[in-house]
Protein backbone atom coordinates (compact mmCIF):
# COMPACT_ATOMS: atom_id res chain seq x y z
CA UNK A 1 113.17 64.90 109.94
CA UNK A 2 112.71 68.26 111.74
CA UNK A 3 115.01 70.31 109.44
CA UNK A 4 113.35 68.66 106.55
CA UNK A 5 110.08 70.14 107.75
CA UNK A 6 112.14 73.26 108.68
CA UNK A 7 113.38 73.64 104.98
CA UNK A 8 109.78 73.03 103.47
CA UNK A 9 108.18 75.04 105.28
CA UNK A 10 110.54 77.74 103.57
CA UNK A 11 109.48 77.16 100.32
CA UNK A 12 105.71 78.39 101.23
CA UNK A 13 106.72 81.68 102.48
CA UNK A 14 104.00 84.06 102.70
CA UNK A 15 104.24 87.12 100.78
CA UNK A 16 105.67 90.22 102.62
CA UNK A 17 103.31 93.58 103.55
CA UNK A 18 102.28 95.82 100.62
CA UNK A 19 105.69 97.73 100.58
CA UNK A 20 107.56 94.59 100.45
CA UNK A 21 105.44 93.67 97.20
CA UNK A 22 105.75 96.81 95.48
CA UNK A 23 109.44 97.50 96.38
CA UNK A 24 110.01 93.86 94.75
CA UNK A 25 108.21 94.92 91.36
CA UNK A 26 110.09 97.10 89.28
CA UNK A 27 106.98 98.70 88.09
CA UNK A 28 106.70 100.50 91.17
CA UNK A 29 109.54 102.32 91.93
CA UNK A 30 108.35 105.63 91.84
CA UNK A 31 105.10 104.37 93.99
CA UNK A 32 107.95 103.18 96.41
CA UNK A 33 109.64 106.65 96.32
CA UNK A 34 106.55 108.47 96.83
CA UNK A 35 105.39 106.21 99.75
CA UNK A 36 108.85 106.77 101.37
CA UNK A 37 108.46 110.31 101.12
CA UNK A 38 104.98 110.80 102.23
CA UNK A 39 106.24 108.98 105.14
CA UNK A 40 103.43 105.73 104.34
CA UNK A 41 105.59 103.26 104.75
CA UNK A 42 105.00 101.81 108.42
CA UNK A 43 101.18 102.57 107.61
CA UNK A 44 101.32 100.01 104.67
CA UNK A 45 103.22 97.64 106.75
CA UNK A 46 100.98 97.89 109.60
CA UNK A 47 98.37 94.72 109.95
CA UNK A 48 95.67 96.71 107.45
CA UNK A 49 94.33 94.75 105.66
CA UNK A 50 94.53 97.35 102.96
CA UNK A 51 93.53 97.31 99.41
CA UNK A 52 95.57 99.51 96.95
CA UNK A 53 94.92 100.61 93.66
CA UNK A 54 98.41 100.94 92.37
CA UNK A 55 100.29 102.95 89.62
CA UNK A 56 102.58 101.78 87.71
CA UNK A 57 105.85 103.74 86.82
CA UNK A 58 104.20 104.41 83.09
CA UNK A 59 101.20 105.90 85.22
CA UNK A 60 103.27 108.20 86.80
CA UNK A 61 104.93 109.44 83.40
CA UNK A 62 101.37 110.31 81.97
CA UNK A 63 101.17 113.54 84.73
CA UNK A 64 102.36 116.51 83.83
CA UNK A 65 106.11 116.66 83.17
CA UNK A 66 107.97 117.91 86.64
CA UNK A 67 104.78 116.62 88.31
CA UNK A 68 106.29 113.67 90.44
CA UNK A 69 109.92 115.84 91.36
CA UNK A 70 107.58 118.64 92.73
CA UNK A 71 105.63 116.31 94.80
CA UNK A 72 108.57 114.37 96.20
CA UNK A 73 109.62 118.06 97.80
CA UNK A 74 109.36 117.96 101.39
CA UNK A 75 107.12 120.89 101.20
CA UNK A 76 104.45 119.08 99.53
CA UNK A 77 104.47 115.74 101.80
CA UNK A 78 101.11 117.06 102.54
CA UNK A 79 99.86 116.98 98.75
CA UNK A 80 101.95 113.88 98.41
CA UNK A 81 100.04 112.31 101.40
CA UNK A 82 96.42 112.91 99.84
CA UNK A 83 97.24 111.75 96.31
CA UNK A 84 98.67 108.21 97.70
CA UNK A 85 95.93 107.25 100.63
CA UNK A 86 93.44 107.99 97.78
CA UNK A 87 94.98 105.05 95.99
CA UNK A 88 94.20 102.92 99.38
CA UNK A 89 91.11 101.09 100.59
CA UNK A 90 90.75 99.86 104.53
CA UNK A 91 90.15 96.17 104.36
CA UNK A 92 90.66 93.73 101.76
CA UNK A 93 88.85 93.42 98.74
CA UNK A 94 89.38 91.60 95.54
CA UNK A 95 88.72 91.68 92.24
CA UNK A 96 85.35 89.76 92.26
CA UNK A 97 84.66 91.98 95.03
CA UNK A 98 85.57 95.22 93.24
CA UNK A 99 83.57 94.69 90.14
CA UNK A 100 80.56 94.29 92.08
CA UNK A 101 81.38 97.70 93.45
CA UNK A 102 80.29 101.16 91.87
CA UNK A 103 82.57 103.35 95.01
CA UNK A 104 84.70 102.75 97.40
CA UNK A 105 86.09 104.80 100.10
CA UNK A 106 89.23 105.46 100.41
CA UNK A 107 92.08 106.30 103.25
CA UNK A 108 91.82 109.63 101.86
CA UNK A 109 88.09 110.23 102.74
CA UNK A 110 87.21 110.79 99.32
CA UNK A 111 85.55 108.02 97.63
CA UNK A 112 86.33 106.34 93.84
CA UNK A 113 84.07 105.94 91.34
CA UNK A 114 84.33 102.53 89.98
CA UNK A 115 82.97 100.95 86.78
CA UNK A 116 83.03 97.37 85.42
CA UNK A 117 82.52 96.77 81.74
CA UNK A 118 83.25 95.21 79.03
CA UNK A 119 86.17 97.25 78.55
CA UNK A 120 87.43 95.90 81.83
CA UNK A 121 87.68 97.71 85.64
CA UNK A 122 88.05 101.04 85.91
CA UNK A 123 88.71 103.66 88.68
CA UNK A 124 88.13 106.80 88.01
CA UNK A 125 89.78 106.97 84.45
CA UNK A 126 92.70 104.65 85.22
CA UNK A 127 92.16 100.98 84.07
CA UNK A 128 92.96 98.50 86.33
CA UNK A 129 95.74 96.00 84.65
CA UNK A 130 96.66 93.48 86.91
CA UNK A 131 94.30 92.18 89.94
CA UNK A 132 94.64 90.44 93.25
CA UNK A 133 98.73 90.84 94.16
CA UNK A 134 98.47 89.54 97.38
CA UNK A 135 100.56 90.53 100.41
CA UNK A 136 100.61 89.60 103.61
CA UNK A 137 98.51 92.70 104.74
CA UNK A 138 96.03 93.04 102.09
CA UNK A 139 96.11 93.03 97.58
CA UNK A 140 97.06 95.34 95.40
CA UNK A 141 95.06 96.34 91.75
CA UNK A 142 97.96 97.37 89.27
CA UNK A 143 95.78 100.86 87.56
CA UNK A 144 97.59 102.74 84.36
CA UNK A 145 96.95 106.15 85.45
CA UNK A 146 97.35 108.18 88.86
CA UNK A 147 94.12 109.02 90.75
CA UNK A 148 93.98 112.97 91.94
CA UNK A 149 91.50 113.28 94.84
């Protein structure tokens, strides 16, 4: 009876930390890349809870072209660095939470603008697409376009 109750606990596994989320959805890979580089990953594994406002690949390809290579560059880990933590929030809020929002402040110190209609969430100018990916150490909101601090 124990390794039955071994085996189903299994089956309810948690989900992992906000990098293990991300990495697992092809959609981010380039948020994955740029995390690794900017050196963010044990910060977005740590405990948080965090709240991130995530790019998709096709949010990535809207910036300028050459954009993402240049920032990947080791000399502009920096730049890199302030362009991602403004995509974070400390502590965990959701959807319901966010619409009743009009800022929030991010990791970065800069604060996002944030605007519920009837067009749907937005931050900044990038629509939020997907809400309330939960990980073990916080939710990610899936946004269409890159936020520059």
């Amino acid at each position: 009876a124990t390794s039955a109750m071994a085996g189903m606990s299994d089956t309810k596994k948690s989900p992992g930390t906000i990098v293990a989320v991300a990495t697992a959805n092809p959609d981010f890979s380039t948020l994955v890349t740029a995390v690794k580089a900017a050196g963010l990953v044990d910060t977005l594994n740590s405990k948080g809870p965090f709240t991130v406002f995530a790019p998709t690949n096709e949010a990535f390809a809207k910036l300028p072209a050459g954009t993402v290579e240049n920032l990947l560059k080791p000399e502009n880990k920096e730049k890199l660095t302030a362009i991602l933590t403004y995509h974070v929030v400390a502590g965990k809020v959701t959807a319901a939470q966010v619409v009743k929002l009009k800022t929030a402040d991010t990791v970065n110190g800069k604060a996002v603008t944030i605007e519920a209609g009837k067009n749907g969430v937005m931050v900044n100018d990038a629509k939020v697409t997907a809400t309330d990916i939960w990980a073990s150490n916080g939710v990610i909101h899936v946004i269409d376009t890159v936020l520059i601090p």
